[in-house]
Structures are given as structure tokens and as C-alpha cells.
PDB file of N, CA and C in Angstrom:
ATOM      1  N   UNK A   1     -15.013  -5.061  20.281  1.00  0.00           N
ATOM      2  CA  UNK A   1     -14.738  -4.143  19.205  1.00  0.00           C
ATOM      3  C   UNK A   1     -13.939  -2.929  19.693  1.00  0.00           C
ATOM      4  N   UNK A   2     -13.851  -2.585  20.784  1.00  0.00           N
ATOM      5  CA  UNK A   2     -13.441  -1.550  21.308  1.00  0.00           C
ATOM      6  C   UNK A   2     -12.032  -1.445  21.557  1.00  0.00           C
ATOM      7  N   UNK A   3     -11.615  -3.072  21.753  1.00  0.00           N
ATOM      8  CA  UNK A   3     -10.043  -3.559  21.819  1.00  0.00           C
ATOM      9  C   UNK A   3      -9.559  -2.648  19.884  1.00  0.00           C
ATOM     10  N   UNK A   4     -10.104  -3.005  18.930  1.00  0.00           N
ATOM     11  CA  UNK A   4      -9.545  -2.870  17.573  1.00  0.00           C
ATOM     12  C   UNK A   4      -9.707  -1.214  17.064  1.00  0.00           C
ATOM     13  N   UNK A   5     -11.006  -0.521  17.733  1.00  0.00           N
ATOM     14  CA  UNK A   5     -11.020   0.986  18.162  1.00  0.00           C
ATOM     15  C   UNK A   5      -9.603   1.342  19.120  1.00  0.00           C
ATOM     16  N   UNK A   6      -9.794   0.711  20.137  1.00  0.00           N
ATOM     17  CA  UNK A   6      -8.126   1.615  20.760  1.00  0.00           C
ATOM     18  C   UNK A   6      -6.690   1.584  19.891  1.00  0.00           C
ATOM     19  N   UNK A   7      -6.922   0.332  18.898  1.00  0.00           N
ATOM     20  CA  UNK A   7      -5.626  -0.020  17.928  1.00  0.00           C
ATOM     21  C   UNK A   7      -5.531   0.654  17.465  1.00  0.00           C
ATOM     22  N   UNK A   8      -6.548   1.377  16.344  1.00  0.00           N
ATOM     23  CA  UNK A   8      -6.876   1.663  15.242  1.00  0.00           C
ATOM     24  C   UNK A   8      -6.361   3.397  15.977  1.00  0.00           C
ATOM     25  N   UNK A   9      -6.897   4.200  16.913  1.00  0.00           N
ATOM     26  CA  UNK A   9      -6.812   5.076  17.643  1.00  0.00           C
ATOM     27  C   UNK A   9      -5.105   5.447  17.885  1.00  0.00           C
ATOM     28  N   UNK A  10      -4.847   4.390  18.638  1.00  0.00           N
ATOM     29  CA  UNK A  10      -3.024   4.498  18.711  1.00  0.00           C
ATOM     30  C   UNK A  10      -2.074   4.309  17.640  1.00  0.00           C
ATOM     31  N   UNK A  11      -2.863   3.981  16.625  1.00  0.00           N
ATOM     32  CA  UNK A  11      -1.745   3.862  15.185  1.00  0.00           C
ATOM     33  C   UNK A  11      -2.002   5.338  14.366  1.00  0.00           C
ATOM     34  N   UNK A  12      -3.333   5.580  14.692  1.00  0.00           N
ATOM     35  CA  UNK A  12      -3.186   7.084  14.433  1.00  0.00           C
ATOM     36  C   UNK A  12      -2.693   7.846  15.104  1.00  0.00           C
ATOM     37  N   UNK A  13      -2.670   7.943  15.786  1.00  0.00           N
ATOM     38  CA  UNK A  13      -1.769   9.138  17.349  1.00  0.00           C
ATOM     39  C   UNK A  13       0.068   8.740  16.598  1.00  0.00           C
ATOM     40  N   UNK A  14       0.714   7.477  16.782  1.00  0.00           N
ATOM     41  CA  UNK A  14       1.855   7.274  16.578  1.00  0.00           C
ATOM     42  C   UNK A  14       2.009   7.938  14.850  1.00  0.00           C
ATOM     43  N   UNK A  15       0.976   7.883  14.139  1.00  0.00           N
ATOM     44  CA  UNK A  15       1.588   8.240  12.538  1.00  0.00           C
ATOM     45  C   UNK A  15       1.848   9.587  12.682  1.00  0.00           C
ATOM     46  N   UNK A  16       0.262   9.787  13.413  1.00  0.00           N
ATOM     47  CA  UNK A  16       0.469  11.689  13.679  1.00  0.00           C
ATOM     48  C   UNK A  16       2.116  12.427  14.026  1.00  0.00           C
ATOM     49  N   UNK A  17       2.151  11.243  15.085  1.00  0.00           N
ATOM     50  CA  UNK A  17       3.598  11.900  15.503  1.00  0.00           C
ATOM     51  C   UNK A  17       4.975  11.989  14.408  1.00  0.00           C
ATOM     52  N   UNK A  18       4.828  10.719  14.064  1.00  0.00           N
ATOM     53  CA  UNK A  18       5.830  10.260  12.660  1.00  0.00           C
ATOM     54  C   UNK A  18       5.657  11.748  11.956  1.00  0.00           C
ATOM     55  N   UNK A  19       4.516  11.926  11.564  1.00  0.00           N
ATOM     56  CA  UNK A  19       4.346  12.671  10.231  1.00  0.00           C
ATOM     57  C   UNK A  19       4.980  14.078  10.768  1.00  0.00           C
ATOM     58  N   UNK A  20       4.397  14.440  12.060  1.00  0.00           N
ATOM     59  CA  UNK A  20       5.070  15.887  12.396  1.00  0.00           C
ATOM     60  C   UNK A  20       6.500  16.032  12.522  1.00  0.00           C
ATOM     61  N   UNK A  21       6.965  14.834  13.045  1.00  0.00           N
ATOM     62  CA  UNK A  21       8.550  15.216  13.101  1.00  0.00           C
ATOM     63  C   UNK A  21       9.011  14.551  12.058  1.00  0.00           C
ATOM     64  N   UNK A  22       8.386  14.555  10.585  1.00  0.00           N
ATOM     65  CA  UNK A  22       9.194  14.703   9.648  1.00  0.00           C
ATOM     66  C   UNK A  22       8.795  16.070   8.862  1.00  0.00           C
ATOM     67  N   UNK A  23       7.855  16.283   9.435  1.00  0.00           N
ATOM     68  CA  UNK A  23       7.795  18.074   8.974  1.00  0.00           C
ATOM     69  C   UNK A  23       8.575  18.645   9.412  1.00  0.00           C
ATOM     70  N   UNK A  24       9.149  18.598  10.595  1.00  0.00           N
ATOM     71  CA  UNK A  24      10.230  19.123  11.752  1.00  0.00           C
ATOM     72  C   UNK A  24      12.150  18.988  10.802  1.00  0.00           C
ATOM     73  N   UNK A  25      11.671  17.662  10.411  1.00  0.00           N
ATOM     74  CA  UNK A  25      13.141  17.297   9.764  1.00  0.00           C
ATOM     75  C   UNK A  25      13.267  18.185   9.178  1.00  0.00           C
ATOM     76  N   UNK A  26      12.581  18.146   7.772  1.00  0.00           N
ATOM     77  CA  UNK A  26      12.029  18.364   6.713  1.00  0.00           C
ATOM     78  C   UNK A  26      12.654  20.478   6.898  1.00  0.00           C
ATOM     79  N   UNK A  27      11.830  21.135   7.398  1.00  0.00           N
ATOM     80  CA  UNK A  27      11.876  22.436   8.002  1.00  0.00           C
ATOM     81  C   UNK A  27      13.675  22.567   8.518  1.00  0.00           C
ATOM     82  N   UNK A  28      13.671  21.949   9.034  1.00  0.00           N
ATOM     83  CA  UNK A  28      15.575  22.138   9.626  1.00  0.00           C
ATOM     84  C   UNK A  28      15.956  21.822   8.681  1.00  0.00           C
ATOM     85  N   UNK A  29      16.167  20.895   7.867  1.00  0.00           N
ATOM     86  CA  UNK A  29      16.995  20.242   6.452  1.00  0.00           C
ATOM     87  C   UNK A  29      17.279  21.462   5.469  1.00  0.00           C
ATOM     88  N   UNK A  30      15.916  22.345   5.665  1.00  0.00           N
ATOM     89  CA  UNK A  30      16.224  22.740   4.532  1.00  0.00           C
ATOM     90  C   UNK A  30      16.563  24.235   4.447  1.00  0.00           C
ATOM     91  N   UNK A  31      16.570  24.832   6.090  1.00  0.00           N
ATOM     92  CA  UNK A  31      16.850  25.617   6.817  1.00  0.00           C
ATOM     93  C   UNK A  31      18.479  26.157   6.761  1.00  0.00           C
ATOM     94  N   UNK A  32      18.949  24.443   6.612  1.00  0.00           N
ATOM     95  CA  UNK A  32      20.423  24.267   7.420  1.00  0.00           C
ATOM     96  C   UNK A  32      21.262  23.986   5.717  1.00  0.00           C
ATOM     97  N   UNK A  33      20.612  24.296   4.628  1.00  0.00           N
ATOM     98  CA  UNK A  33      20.353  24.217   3.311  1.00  0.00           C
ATOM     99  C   UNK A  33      21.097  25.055   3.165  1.00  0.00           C
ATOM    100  N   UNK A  34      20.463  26.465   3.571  1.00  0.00           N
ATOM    101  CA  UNK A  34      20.453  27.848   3.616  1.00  0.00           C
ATOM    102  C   UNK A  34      22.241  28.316   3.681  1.00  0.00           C
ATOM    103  N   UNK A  35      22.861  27.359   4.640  1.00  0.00           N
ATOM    104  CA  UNK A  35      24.240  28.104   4.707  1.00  0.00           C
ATOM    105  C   UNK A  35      25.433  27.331   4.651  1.00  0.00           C
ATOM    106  N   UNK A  36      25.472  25.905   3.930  1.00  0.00           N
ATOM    107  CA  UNK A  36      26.095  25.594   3.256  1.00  0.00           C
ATOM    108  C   UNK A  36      27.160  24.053   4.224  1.00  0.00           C
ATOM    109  N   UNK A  37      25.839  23.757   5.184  1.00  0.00           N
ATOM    110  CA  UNK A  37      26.570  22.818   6.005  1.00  0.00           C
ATOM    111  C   UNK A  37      27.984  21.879   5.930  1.00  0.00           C
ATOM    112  N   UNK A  38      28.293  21.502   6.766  1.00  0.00           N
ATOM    113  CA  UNK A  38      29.586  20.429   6.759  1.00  0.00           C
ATOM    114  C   UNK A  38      28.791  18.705   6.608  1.00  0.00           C
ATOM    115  N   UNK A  39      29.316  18.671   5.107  1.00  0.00           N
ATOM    116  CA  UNK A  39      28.186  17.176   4.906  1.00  0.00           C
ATOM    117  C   UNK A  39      29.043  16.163   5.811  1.00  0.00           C
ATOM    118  N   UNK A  40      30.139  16.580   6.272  1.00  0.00           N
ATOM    119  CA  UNK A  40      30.692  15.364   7.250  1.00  0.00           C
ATOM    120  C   UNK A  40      30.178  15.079   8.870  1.00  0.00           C
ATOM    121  N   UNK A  41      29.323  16.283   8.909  1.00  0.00           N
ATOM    122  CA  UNK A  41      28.608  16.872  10.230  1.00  0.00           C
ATOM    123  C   UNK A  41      27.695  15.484  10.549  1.00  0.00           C
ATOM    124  N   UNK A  42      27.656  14.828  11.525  1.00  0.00           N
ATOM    125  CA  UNK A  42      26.713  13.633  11.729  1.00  0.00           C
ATOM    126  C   UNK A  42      25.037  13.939  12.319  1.00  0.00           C
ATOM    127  N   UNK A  43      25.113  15.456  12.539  1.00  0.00           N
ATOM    128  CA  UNK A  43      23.706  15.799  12.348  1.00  0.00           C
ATOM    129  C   UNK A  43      23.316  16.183  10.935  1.00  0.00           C
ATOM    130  N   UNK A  44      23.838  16.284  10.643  1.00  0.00           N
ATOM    131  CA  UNK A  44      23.453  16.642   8.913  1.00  0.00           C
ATOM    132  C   UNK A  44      23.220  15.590   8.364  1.00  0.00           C
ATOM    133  N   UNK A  45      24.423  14.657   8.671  1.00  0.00           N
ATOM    134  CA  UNK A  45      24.019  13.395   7.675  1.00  0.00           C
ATOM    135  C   UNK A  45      22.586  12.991   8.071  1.00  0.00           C
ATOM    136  N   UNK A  46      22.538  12.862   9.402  1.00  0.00           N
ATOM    137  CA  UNK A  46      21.100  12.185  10.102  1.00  0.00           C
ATOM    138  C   UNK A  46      20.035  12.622   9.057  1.00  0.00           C
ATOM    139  N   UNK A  47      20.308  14.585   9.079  1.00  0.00           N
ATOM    140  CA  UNK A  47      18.719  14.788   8.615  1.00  0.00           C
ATOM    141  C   UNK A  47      18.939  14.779   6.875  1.00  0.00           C
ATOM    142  N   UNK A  48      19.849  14.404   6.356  1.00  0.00           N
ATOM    143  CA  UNK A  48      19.705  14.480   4.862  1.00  0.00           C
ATOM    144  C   UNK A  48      19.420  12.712   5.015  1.00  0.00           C
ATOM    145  N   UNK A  49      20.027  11.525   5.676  1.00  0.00           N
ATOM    146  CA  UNK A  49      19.254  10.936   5.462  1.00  0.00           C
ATOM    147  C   UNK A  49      17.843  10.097   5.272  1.00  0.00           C
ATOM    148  N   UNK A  50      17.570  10.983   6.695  1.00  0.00           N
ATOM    149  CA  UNK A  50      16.149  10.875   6.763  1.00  0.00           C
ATOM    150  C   UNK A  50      14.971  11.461   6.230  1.00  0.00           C
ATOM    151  N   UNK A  51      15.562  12.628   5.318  1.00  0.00           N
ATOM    152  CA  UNK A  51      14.681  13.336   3.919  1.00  0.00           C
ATOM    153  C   UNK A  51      15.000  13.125   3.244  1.00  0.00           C
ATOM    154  N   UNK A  52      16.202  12.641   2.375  1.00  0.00           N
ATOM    155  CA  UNK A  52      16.052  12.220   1.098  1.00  0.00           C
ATOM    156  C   UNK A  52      15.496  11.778   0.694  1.00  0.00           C
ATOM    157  N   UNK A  53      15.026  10.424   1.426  1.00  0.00           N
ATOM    158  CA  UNK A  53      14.245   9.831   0.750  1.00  0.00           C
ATOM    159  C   UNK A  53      12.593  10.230   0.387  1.00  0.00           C
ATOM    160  N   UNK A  54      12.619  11.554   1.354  1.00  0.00           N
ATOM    161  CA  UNK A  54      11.183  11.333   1.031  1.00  0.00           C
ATOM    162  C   UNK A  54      11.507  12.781  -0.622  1.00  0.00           C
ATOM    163  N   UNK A  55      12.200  13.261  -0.726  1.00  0.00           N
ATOM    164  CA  UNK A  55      12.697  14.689  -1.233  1.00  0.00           C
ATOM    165  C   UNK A  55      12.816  14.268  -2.594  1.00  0.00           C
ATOM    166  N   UNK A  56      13.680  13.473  -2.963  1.00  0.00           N
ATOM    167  CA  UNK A  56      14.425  12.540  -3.958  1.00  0.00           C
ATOM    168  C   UNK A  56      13.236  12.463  -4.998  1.00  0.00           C
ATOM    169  N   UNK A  57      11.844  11.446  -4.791  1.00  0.00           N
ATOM    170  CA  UNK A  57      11.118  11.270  -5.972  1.00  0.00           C
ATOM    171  C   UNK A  57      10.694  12.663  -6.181  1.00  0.00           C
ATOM    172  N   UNK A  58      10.074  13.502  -5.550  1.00  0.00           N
ATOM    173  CA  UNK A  58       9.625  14.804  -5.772  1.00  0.00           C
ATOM    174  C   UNK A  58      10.542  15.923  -6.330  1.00  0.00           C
ATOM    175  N   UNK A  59      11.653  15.780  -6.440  1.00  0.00           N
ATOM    176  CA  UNK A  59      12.700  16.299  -7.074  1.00  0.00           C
ATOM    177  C   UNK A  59      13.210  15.533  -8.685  1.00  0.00           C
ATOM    178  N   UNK A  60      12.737  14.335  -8.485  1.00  0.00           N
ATOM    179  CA  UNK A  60      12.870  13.944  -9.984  1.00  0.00           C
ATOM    180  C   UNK A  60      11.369  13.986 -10.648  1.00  0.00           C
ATOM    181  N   UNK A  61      10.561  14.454  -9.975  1.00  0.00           N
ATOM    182  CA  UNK A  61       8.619  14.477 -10.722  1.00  0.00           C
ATOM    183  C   UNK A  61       9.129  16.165 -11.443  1.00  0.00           C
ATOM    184  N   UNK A  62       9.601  16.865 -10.492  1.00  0.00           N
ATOM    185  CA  UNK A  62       9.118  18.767 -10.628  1.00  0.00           C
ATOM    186  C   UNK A  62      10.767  18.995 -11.270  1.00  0.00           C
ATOM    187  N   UNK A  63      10.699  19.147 -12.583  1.00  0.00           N
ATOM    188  CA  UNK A  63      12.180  20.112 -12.719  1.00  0.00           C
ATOM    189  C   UNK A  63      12.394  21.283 -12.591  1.00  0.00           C
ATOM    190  N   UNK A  64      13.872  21.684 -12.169  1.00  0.00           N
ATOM    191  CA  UNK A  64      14.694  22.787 -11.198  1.00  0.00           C
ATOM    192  C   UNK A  64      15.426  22.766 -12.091  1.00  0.00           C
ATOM    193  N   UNK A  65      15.923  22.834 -13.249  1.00  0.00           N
ATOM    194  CA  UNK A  65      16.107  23.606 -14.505  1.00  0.00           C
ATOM    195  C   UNK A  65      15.980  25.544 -14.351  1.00  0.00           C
ATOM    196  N   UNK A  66      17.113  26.040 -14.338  1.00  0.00           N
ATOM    197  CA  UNK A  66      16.984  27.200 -13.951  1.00  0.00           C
ATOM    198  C   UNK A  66      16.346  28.333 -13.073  1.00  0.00           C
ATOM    199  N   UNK A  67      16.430  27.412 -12.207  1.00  0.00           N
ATOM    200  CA  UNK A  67      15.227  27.754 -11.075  1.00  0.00           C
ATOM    201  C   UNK A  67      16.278  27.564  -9.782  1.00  0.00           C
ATOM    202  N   UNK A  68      16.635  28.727  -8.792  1.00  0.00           N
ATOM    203  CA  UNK A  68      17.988  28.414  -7.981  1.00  0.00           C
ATOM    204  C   UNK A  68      17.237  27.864  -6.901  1.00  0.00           C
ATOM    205  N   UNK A  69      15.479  27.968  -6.734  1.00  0.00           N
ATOM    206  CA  UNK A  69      14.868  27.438  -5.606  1.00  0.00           C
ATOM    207  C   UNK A  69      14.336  26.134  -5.260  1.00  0.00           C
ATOM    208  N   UNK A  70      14.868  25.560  -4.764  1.00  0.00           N
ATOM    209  CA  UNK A  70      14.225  23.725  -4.437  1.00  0.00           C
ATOM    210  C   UNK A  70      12.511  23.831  -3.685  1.00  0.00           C
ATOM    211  N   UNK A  71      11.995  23.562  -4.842  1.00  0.00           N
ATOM    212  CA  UNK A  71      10.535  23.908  -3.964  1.00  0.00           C
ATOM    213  C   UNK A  71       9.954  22.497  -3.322  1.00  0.00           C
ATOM    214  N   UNK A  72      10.910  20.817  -3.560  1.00  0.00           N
ATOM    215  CA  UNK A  72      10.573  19.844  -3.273  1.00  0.00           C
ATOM    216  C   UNK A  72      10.251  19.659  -1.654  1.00  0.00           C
ATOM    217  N   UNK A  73      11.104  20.751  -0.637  1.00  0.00           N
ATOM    218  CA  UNK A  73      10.295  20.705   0.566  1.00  0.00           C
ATOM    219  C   UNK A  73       9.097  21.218   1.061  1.00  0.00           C
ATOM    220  N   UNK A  74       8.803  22.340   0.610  1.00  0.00           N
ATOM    221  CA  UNK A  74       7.563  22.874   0.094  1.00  0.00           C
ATOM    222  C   UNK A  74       6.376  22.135  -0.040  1.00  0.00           C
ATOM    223  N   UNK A  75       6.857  21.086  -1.429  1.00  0.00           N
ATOM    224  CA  UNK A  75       5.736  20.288  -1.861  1.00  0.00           C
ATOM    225  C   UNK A  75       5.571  18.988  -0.617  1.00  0.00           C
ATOM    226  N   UNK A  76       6.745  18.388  -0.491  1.00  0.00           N
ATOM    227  CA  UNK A  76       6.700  17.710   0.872  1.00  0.00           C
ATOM    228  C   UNK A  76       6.088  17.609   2.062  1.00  0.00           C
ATOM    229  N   UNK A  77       5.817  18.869   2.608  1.00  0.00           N
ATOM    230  CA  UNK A  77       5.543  19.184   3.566  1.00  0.00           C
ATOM    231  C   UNK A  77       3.938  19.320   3.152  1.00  0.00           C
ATOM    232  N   UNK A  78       3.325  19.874   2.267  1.00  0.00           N
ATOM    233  CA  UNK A  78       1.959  20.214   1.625  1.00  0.00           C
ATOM    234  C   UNK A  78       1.444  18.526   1.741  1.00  0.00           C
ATOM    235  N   UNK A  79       2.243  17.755   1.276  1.00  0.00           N
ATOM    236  CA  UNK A  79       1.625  16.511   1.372  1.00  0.00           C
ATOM    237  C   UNK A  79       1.525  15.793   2.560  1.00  0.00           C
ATOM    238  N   UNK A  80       2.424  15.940   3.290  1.00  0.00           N
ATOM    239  CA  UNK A  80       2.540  15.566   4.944  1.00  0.00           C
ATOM    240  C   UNK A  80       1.606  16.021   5.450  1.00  0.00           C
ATOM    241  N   UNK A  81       1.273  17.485   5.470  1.00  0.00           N
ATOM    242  CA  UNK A  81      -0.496  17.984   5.869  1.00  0.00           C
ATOM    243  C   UNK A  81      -1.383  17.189   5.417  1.00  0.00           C
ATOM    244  N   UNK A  82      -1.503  16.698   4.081  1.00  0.00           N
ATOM    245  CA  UNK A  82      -2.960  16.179   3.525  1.00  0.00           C
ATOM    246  C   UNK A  82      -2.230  15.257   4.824  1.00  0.00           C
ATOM    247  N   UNK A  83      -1.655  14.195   4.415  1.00  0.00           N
ATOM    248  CA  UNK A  83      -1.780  13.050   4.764  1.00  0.00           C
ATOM    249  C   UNK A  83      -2.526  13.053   6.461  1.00  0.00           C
ATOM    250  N   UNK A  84      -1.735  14.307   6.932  1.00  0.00           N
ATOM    251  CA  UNK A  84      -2.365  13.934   8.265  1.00  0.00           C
ATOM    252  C   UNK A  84      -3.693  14.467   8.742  1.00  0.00           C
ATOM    253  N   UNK A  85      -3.659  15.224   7.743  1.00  0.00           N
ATOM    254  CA  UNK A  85      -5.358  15.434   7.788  1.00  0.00           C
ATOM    255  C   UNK A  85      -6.610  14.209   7.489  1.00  0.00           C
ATOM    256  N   UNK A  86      -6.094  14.012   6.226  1.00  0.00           N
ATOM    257  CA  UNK A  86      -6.768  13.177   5.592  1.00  0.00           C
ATOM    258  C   UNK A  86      -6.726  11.611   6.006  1.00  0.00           C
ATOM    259  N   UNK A  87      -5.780  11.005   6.261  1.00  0.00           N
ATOM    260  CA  UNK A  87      -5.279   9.927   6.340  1.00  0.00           C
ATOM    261  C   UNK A  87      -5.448   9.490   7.809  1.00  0.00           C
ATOM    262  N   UNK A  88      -5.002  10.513   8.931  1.00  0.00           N
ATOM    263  CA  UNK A  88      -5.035  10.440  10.123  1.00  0.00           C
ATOM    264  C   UNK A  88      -6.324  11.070  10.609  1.00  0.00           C
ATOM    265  N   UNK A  89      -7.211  11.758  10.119  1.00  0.00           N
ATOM    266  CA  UNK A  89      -8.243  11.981  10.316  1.00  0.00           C
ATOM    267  C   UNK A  89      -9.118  11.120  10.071  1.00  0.00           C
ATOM    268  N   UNK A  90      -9.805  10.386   9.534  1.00  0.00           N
ATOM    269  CA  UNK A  90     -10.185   9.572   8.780  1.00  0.00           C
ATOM    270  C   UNK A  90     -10.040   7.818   9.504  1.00  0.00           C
ATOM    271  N   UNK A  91      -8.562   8.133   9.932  1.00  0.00           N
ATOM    272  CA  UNK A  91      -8.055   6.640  11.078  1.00  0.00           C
ATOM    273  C   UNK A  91      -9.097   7.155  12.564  1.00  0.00           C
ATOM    274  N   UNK A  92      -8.761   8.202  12.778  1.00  0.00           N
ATOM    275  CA  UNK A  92      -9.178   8.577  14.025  1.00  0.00           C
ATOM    276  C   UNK A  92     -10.965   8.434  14.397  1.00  0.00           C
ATOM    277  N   UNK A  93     -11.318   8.847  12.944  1.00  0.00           N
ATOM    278  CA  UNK A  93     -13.057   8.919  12.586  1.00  0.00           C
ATOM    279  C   UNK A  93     -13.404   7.497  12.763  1.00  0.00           C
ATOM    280  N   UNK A  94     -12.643   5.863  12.405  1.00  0.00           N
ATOM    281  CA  UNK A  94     -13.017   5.397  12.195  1.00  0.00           C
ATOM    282  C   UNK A  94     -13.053   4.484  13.699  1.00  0.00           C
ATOM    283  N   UNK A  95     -11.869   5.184  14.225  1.00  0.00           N
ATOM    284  CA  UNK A  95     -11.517   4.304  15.551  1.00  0.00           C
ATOM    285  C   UNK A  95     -12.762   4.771  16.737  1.00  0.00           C
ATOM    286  N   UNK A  96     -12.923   6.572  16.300  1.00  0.00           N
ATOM    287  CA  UNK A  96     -14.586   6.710  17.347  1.00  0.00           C
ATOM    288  C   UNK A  96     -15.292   5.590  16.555  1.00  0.00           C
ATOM    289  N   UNK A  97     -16.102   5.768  15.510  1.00  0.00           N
ATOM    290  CA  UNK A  97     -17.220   4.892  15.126  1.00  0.00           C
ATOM    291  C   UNK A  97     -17.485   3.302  15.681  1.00  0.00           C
ATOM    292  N   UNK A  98     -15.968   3.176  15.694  1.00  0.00           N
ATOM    293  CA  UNK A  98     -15.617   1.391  16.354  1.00  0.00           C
ATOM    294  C   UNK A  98     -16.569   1.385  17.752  1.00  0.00           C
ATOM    295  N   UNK A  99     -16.271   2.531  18.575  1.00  0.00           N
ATOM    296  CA  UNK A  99     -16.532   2.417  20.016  1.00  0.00           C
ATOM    297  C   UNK A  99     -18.198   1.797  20.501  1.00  0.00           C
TER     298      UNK A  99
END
């Protein structure tokens, strides 16, 4: 059982990581927002493509209808916490109990 505890253990550690460096993206994306980047820039493209997608549904749920502020990273990032609280906490709880 202890083999499916260390699994269970390292898929949480690897999400953990996932999840922070898309908070990381996420934080620069929208940073680099701020001053009007060169969309031909191939770091830019990188990080708009790798947040859009998460940005995109949360931007069509919350309307920005006269509102000059995009609060979809905001909300993004709020959920990236639960998740790794909740989600990765919870993996981690279950991978001790395995032992």
C-alpha cells in the first residue's frame, strides 16, 4: 500500500508545482498587461498562451461592461489557491493515511 501512498504523494507535489507556476504565469501576464506589450514578442505569446485558456471561460462567466479592470486574474488565481489547498491538501492527507 505504501507503493500507491508514494504515487498518490508525488502527484500531489507535481500538481502543487503546476498550480504555482501558473499563479506565476498568471501574475506576469497580467503585470506585462499593464504596459501594452509587443503581441509579436515570443515571451508574450508563451504567457498569453498559456493563460488564456485558463482566463477565457472566467471572462465570459463575469462581465467587463464598463469596467476598465479585468478582474478574471484575480478570480483565477483565488481559485488556484482553493485548488491547492483543497485539492492538494486533501491528495496529500490521503497519501499519509495510505502509509
Amino acid at each position: 500500500m505504501f507503493v500507491l501512498a508514494n504515487f498518490i504523494g508525488a502527484v500531489a507535489i507535481i500538481l502543487k508545482t503546476v498550480i504555482n507556476i501558473l499563479i506565476g504565469l498568471i501574475v506576469i501576464s497580467a503585470v506585462i498587461s499593464w504596459v501594452n506589450p509587443d503581441p509579436y514578442n515570443p515571451i508574450v505569446q508563451f504567457l498569453y498562451r498559456t493563460t488564456e485558456p485558463i482566463l477565457r471561460p472566467i471572462r465570459r462567466l463575469i462581465p467587463i461592461r464598463g469596467v476598465p479592470i479585468d478582474f478574471s486574474p484575480m478570480i483565477a488565481i483565488i481559485i488556484l489557491f482553493f485548488l491547492r489547498l483543497f485539492v492538494i491538501g486533501s491528495l496529500m492527507d490521503w497519501s499519509i493515511r495510505l502509509k
